[in-house]
PDB file of N, CA and C in Angstrom:
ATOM      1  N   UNK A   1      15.283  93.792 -84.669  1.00  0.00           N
ATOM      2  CA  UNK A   1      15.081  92.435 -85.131  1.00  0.00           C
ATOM      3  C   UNK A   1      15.584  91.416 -84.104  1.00  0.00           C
ATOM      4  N   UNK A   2      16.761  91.766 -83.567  1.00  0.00           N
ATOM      5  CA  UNK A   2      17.484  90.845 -82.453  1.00  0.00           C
ATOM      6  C   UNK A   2      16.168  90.579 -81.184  1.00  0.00           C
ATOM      7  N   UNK A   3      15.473  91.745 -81.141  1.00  0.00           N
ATOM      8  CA  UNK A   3      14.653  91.455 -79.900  1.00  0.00           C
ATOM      9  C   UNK A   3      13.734  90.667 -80.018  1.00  0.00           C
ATOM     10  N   UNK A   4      12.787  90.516 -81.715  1.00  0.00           N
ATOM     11  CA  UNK A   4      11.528  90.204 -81.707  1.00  0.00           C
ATOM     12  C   UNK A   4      12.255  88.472 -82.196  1.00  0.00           C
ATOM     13  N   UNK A   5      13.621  88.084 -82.606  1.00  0.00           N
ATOM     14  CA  UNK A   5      14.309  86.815 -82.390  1.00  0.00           C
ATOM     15  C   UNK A   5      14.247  86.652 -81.304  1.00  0.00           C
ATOM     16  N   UNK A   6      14.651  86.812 -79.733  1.00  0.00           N
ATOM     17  CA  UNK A   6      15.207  86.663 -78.787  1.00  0.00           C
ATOM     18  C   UNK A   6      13.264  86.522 -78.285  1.00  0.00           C
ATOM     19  N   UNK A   7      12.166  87.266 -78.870  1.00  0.00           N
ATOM     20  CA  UNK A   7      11.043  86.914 -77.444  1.00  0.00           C
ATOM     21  C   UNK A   7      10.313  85.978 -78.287  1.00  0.00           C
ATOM     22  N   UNK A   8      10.696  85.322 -79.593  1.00  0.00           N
ATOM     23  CA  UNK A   8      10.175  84.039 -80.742  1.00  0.00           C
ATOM     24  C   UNK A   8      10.667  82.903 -79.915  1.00  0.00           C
ATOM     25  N   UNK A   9      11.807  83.028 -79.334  1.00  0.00           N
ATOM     26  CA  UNK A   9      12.777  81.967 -79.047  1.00  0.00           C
ATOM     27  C   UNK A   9      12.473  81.686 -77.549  1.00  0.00           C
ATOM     28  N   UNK A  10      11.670  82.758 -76.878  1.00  0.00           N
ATOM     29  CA  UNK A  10      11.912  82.847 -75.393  1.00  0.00           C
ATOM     30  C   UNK A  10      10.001  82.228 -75.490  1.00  0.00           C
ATOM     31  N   UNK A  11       9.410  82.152 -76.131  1.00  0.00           N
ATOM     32  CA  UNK A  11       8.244  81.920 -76.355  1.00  0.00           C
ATOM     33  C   UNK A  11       8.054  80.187 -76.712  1.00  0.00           C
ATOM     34  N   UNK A  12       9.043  80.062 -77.735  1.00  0.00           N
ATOM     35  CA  UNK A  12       8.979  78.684 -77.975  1.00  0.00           C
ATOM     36  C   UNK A  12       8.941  77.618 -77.120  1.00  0.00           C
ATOM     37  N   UNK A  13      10.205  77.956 -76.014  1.00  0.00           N
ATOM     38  CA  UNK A  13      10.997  77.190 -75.531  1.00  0.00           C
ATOM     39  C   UNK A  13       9.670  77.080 -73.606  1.00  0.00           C
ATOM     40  N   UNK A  14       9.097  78.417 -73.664  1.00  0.00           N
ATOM     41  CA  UNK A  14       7.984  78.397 -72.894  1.00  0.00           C
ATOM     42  C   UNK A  14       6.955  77.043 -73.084  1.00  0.00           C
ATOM     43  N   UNK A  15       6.423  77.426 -74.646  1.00  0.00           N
ATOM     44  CA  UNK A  15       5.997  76.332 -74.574  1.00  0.00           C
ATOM     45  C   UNK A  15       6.422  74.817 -74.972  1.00  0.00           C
ATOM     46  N   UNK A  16       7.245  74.749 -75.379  1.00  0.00           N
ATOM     47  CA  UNK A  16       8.099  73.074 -75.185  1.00  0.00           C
ATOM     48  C   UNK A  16       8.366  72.988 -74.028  1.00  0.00           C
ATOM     49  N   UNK A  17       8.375  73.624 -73.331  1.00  0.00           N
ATOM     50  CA  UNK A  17       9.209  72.968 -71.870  1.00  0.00           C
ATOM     51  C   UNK A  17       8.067  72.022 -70.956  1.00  0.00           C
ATOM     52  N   UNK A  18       6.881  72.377 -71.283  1.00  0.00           N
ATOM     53  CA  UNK A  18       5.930  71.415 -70.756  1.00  0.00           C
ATOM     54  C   UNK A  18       5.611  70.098 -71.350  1.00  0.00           C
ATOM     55  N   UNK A  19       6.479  69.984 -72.354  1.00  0.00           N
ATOM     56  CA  UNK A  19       6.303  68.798 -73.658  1.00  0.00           C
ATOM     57  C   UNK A  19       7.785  68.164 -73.008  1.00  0.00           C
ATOM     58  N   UNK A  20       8.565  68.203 -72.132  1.00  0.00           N
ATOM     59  CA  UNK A  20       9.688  67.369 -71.441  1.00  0.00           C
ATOM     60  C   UNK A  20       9.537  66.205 -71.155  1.00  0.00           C
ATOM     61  N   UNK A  21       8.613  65.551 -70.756  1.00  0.00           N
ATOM     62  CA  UNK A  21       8.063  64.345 -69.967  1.00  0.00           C
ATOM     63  C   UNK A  21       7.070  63.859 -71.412  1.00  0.00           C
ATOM     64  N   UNK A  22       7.070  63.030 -70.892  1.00  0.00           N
ATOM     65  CA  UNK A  22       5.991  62.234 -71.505  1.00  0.00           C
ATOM     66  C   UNK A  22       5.096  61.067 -71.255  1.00  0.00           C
ATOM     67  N   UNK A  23       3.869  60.796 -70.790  1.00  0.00           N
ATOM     68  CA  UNK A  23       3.204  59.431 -70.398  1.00  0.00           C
ATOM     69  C   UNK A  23       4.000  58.423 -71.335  1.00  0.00           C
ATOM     70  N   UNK A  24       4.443  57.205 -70.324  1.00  0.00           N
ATOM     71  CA  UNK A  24       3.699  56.361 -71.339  1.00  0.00           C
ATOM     72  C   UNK A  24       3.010  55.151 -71.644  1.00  0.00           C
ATOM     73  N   UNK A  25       2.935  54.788 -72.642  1.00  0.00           N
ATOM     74  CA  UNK A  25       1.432  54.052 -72.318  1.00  0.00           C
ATOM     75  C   UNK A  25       1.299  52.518 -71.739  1.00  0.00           C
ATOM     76  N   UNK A  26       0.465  52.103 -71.149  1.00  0.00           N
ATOM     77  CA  UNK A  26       0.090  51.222 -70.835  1.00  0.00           C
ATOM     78  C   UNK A  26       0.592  49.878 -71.625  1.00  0.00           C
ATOM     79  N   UNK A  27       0.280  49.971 -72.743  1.00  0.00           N
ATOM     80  CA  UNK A  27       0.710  48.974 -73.730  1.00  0.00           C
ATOM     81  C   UNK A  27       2.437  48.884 -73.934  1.00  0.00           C
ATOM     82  N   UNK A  28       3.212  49.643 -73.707  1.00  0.00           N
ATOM     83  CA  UNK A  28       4.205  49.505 -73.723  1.00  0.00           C
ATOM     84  C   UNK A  28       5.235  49.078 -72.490  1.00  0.00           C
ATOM     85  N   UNK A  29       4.448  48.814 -71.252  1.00  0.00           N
ATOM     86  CA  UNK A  29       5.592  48.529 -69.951  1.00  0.00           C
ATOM     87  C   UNK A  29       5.499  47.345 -69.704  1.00  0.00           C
ATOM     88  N   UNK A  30       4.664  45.927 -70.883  1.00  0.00           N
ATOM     89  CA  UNK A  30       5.570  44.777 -70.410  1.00  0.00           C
ATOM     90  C   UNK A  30       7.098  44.567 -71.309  1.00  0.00           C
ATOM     91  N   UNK A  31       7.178  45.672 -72.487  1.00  0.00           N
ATOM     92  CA  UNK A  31       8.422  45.023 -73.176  1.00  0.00           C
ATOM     93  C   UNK A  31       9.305  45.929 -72.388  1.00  0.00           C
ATOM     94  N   UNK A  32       9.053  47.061 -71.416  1.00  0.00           N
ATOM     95  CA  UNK A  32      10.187  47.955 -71.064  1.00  0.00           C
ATOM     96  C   UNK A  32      10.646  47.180 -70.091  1.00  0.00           C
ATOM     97  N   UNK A  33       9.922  46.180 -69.220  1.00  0.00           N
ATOM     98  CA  UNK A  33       9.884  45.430 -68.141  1.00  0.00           C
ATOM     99  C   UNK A  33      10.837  44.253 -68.666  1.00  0.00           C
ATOM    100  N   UNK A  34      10.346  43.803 -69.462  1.00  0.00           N
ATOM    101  CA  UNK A  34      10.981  42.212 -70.057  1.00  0.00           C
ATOM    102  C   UNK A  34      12.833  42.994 -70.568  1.00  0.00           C
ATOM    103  N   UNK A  35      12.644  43.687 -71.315  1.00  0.00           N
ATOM    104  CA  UNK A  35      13.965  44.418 -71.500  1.00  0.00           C
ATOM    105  C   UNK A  35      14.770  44.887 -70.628  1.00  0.00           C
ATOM    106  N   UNK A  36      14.307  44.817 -69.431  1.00  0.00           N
ATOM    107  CA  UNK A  36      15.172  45.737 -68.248  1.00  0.00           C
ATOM    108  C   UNK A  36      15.023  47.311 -68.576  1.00  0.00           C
ATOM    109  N   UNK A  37      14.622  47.442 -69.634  1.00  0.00           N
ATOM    110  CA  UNK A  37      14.594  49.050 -69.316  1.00  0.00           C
ATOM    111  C   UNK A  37      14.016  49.795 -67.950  1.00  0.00           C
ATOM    112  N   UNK A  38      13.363  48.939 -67.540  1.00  0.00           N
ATOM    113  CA  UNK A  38      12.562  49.648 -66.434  1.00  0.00           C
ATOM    114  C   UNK A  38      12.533  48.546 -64.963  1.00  0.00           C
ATOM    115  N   UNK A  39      12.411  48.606 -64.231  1.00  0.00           N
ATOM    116  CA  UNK A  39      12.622  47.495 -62.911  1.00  0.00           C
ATOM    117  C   UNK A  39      10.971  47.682 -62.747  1.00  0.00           C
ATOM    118  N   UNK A  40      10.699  46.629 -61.830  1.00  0.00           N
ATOM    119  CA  UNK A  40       9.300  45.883 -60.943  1.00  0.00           C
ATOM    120  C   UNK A  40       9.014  47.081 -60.654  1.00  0.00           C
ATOM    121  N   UNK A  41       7.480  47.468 -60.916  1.00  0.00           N
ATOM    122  CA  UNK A  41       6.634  48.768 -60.099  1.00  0.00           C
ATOM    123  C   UNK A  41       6.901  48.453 -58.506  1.00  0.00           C
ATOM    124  N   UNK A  42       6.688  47.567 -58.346  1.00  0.00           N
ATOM    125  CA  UNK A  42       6.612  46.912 -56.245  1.00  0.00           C
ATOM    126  C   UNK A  42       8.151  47.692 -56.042  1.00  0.00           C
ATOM    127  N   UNK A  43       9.102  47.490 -56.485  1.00  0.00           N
ATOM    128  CA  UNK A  43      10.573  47.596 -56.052  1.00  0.00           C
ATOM    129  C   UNK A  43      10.732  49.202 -56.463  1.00  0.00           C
ATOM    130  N   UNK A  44       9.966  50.067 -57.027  1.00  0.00           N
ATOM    131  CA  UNK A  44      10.210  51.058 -57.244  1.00  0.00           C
ATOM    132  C   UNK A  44       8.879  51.956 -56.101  1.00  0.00           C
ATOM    133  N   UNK A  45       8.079  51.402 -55.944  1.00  0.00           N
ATOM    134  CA  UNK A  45       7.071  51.339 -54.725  1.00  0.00           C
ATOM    135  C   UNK A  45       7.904  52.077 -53.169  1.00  0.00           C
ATOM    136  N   UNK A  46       8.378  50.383 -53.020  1.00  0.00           N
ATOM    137  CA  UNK A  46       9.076  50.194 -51.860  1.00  0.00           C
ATOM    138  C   UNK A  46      10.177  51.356 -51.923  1.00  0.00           C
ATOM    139  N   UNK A  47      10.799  51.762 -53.119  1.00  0.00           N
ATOM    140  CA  UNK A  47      11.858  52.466 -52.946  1.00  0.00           C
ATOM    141  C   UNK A  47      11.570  54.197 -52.454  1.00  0.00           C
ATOM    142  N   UNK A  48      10.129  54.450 -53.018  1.00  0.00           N
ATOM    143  CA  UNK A  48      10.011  55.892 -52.814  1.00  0.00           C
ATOM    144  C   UNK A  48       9.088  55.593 -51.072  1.00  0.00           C
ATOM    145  N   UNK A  49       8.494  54.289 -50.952  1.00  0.00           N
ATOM    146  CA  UNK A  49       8.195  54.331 -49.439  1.00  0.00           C
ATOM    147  C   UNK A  49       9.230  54.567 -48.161  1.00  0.00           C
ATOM    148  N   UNK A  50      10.427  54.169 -49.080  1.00  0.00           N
ATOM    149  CA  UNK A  50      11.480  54.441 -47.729  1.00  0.00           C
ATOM    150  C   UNK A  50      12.100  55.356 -47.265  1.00  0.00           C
ATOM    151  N   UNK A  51      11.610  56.454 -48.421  1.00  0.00           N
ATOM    152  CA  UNK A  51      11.909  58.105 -48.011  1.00  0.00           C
ATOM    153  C   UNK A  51      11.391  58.800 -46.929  1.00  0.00           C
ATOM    154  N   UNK A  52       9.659  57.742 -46.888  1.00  0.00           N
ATOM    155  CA  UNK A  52       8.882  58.240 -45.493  1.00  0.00           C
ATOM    156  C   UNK A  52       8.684  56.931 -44.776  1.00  0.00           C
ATOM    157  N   UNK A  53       9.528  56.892 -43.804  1.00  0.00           N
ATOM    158  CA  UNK A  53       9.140  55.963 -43.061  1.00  0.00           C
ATOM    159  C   UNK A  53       7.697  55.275 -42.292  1.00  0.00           C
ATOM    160  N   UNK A  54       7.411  54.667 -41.890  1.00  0.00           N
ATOM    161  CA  UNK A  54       5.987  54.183 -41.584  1.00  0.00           C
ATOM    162  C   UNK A  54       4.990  54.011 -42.401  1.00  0.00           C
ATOM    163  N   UNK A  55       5.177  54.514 -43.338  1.00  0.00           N
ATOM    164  CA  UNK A  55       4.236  54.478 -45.324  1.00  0.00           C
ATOM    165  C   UNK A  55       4.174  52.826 -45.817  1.00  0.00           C
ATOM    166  N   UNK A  56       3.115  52.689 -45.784  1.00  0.00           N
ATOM    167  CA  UNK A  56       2.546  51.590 -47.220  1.00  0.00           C
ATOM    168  C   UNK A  56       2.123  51.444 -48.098  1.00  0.00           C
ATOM    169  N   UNK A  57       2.583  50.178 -48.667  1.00  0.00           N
ATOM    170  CA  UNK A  57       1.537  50.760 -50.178  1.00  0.00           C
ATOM    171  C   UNK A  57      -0.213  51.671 -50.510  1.00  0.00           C
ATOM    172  N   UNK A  58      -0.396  50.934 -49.116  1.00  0.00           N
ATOM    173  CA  UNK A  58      -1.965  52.001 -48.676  1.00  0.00           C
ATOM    174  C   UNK A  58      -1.913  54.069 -48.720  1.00  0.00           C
ATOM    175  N   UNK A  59      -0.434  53.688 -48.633  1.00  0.00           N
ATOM    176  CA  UNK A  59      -0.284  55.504 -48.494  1.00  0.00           C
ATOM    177  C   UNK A  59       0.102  55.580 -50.195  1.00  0.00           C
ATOM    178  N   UNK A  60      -0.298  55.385 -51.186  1.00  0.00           N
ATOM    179  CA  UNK A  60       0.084  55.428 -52.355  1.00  0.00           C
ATOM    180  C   UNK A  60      -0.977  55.923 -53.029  1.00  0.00           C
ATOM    181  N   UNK A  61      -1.064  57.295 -53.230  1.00  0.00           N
ATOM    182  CA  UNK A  61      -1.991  58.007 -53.844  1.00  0.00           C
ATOM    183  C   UNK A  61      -2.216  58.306 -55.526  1.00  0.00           C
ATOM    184  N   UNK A  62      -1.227  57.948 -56.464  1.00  0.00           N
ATOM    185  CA  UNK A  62      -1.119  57.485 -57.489  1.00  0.00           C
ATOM    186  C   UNK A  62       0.641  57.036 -57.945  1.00  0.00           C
ATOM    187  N   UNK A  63       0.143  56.989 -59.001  1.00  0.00           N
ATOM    188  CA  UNK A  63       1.685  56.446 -59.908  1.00  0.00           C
ATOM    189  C   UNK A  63       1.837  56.856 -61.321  1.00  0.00           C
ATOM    190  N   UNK A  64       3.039  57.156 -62.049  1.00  0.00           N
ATOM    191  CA  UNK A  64       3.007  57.579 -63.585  1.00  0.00           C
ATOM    192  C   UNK A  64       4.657  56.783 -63.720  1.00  0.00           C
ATOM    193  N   UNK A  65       4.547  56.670 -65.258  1.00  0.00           N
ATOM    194  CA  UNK A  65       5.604  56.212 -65.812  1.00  0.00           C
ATOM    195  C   UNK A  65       5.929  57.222 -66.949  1.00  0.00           C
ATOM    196  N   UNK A  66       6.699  58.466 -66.954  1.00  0.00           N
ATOM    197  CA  UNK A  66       6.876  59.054 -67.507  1.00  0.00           C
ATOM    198  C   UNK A  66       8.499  59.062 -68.426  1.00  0.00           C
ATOM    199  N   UNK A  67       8.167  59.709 -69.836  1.00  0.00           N
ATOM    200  CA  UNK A  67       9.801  59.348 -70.255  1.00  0.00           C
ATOM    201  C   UNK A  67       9.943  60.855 -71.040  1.00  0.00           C
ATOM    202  N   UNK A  68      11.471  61.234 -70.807  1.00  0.00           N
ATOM    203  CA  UNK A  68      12.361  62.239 -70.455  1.00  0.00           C
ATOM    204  C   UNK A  68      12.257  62.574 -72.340  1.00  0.00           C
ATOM    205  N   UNK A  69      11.499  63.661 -72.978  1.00  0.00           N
ATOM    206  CA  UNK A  69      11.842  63.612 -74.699  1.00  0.00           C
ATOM    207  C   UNK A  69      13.037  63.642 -75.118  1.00  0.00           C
ATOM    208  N   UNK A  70      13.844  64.444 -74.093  1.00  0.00           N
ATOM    209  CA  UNK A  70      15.358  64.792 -74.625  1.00  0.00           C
ATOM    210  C   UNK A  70      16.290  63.944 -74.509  1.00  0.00           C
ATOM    211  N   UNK A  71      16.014  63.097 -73.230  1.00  0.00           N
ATOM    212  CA  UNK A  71      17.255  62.099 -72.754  1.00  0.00           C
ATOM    213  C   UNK A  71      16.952  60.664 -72.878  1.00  0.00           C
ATOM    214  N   UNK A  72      15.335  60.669 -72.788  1.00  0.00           N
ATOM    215  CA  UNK A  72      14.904  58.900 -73.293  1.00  0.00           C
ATOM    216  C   UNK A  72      14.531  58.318 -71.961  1.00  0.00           C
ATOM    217  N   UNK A  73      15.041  58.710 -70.824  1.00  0.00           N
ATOM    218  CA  UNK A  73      15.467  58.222 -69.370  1.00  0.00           C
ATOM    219  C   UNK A  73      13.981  57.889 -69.232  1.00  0.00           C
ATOM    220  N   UNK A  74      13.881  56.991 -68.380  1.00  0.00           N
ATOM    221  CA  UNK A  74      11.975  56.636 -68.062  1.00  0.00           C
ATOM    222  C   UNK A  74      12.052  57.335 -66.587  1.00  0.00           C
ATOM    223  N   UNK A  75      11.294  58.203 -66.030  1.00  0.00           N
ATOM    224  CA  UNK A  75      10.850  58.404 -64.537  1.00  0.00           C
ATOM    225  C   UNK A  75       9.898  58.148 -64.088  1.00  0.00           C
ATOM    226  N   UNK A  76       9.775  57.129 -63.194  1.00  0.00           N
ATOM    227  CA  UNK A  76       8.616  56.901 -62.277  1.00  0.00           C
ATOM    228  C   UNK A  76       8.278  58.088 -61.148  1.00  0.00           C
ATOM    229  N   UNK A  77       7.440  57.949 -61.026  1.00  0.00           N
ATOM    230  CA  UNK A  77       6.687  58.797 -60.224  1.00  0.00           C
ATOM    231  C   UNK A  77       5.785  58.773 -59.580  1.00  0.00           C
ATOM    232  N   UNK A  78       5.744  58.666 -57.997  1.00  0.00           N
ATOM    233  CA  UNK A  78       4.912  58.527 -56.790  1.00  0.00           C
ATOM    234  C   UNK A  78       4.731  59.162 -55.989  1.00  0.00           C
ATOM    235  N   UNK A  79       2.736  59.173 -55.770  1.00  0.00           N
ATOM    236  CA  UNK A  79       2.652  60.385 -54.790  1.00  0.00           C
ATOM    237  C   UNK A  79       2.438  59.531 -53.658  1.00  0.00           C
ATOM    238  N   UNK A  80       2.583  59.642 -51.931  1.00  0.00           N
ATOM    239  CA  UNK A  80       2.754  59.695 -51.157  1.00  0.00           C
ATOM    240  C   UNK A  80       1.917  60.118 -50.305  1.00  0.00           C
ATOM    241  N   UNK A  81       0.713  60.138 -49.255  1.00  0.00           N
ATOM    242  CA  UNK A  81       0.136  61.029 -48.424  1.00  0.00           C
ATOM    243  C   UNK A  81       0.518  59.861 -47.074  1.00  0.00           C
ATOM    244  N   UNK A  82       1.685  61.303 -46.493  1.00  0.00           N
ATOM    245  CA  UNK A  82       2.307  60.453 -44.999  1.00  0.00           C
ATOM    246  C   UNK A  82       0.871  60.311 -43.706  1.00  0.00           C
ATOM    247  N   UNK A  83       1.563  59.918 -42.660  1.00  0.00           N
ATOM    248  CA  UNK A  83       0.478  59.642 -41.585  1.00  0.00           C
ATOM    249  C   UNK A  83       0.120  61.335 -40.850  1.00  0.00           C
ATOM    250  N   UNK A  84       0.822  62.082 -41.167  1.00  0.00           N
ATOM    251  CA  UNK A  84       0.293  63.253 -40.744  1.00  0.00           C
ATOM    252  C   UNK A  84      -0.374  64.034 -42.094  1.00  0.00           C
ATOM    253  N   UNK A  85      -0.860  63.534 -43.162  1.00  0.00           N
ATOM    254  CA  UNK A  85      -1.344  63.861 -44.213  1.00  0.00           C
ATOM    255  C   UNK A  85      -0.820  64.721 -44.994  1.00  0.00           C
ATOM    256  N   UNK A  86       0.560  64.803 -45.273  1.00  0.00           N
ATOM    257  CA  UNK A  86       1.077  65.418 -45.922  1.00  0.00           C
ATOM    258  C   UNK A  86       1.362  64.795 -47.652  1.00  0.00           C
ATOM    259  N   UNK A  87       1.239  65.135 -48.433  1.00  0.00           N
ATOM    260  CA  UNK A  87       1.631  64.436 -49.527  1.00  0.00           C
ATOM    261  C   UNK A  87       2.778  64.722 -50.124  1.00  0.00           C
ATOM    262  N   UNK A  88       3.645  63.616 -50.827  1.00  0.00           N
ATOM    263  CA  UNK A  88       4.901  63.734 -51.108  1.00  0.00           C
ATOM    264  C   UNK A  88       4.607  63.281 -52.831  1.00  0.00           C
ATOM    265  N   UNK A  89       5.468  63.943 -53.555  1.00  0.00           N
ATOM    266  CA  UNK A  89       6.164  63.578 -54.743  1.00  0.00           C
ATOM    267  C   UNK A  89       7.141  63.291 -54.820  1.00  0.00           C
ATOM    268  N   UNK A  90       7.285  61.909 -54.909  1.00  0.00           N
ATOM    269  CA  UNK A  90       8.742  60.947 -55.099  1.00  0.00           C
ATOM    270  C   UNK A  90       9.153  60.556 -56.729  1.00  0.00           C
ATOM    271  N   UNK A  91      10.459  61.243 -57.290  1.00  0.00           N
ATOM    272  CA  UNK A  91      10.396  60.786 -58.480  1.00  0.00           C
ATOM    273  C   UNK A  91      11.735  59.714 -58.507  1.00  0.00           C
ATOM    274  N   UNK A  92      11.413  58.397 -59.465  1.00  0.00           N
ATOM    275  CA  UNK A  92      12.395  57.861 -58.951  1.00  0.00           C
ATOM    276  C   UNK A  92      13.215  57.683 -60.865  1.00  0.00           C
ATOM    277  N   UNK A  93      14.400  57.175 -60.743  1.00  0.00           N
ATOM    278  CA  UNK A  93      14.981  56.734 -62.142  1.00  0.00           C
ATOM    279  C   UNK A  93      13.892  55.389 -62.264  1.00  0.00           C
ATOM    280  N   UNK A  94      13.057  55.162 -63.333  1.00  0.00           N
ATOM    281  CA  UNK A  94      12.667  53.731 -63.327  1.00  0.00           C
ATOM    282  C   UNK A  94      13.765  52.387 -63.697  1.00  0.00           C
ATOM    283  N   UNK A  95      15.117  52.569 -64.177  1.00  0.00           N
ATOM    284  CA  UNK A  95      16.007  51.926 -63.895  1.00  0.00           C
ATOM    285  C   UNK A  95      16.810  50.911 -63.314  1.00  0.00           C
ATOM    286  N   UNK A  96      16.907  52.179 -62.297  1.00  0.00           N
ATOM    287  CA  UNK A  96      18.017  52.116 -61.033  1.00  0.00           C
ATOM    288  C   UNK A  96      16.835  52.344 -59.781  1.00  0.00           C
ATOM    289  N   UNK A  97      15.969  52.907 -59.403  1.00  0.00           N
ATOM    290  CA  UNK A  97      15.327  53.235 -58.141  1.00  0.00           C
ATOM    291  C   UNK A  97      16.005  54.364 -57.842  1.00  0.00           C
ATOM    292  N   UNK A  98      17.090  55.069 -58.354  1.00  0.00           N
ATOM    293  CA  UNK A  98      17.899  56.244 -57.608  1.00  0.00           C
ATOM    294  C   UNK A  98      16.582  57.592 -57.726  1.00  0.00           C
ATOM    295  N   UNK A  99      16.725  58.162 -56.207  1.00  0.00           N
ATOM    296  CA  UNK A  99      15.227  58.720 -55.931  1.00  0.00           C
ATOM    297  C   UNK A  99      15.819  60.223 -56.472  1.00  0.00           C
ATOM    298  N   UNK A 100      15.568  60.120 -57.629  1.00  0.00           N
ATOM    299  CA  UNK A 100      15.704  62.051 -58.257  1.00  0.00           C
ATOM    300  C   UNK A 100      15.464  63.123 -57.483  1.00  0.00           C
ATOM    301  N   UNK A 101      14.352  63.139 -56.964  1.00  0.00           N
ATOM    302  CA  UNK A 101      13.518  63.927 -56.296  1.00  0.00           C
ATOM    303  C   UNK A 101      12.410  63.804 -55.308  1.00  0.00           C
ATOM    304  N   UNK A 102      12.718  63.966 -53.928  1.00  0.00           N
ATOM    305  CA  UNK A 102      11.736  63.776 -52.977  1.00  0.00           C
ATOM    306  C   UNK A 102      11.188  65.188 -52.609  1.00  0.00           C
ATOM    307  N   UNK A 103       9.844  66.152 -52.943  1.00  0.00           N
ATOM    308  CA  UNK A 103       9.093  66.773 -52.523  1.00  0.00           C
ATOM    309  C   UNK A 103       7.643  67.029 -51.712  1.00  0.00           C
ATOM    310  N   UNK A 104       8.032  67.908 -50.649  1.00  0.00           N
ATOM    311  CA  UNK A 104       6.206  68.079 -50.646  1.00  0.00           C
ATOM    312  C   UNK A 104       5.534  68.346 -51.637  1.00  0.00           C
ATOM    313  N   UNK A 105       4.474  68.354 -52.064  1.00  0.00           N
ATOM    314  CA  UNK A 105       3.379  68.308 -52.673  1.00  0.00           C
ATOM    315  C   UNK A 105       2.997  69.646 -52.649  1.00  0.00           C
ATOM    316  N   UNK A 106       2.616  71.088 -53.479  1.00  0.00           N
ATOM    317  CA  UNK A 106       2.363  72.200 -52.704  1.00  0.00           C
ATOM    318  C   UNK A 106       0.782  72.297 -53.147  1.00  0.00           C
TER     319      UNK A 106
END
């Protein structure tokens, strides 16, 4: 019984773990904006451009405003394709700008 608990539980948590994040919507980021919950898209822009130097907003291959189910936290998120065409995933706190996570792209 302990086992077929332990692969219910190991199953669940498989699939919630892709339910972590969450879009969100459009309609909701002028009150997150007006509230401070969230800072200027441009200033959160600029912030994941300065991870790769020589990048402009022209190197900005999309954007998401995603929020954390467990912790509430909002993460922005920017992809990046540098001048040698590499693409980057920059995730930033939408907050603070503090850059969570700077990756290649695989």
């Amino acid at each position: 019984m302990k086992k077929l608990t332990t692969l219910f539980t190991a199953a669940a948590l498989t699939l919630t773990a892709g339910f972590a994040m969450a879009d969100v919507r459009p309609d909701q980021i002028p009150g997150l904006l007006k509230a401070g919950t969230i800072m200027d898209f441009e200033k959160l822009n600029q912030a994941a451009l300065a991870q790769h130097p020589g990048t402009t907003a022209a190197n900005i291959t999309d954007t998401e405003l995603d929020q954390n189910a467990t912790t509430g936290a909002y993460v922005y998120e920017v992809e990046i394709r540098d001048a040698k065409n590499v693409e980057w995933d920059v995730k930033l706190d939408a907050k603070t700008g503090a850059v969570l996570s700077n990756v290649q792209d695989k």
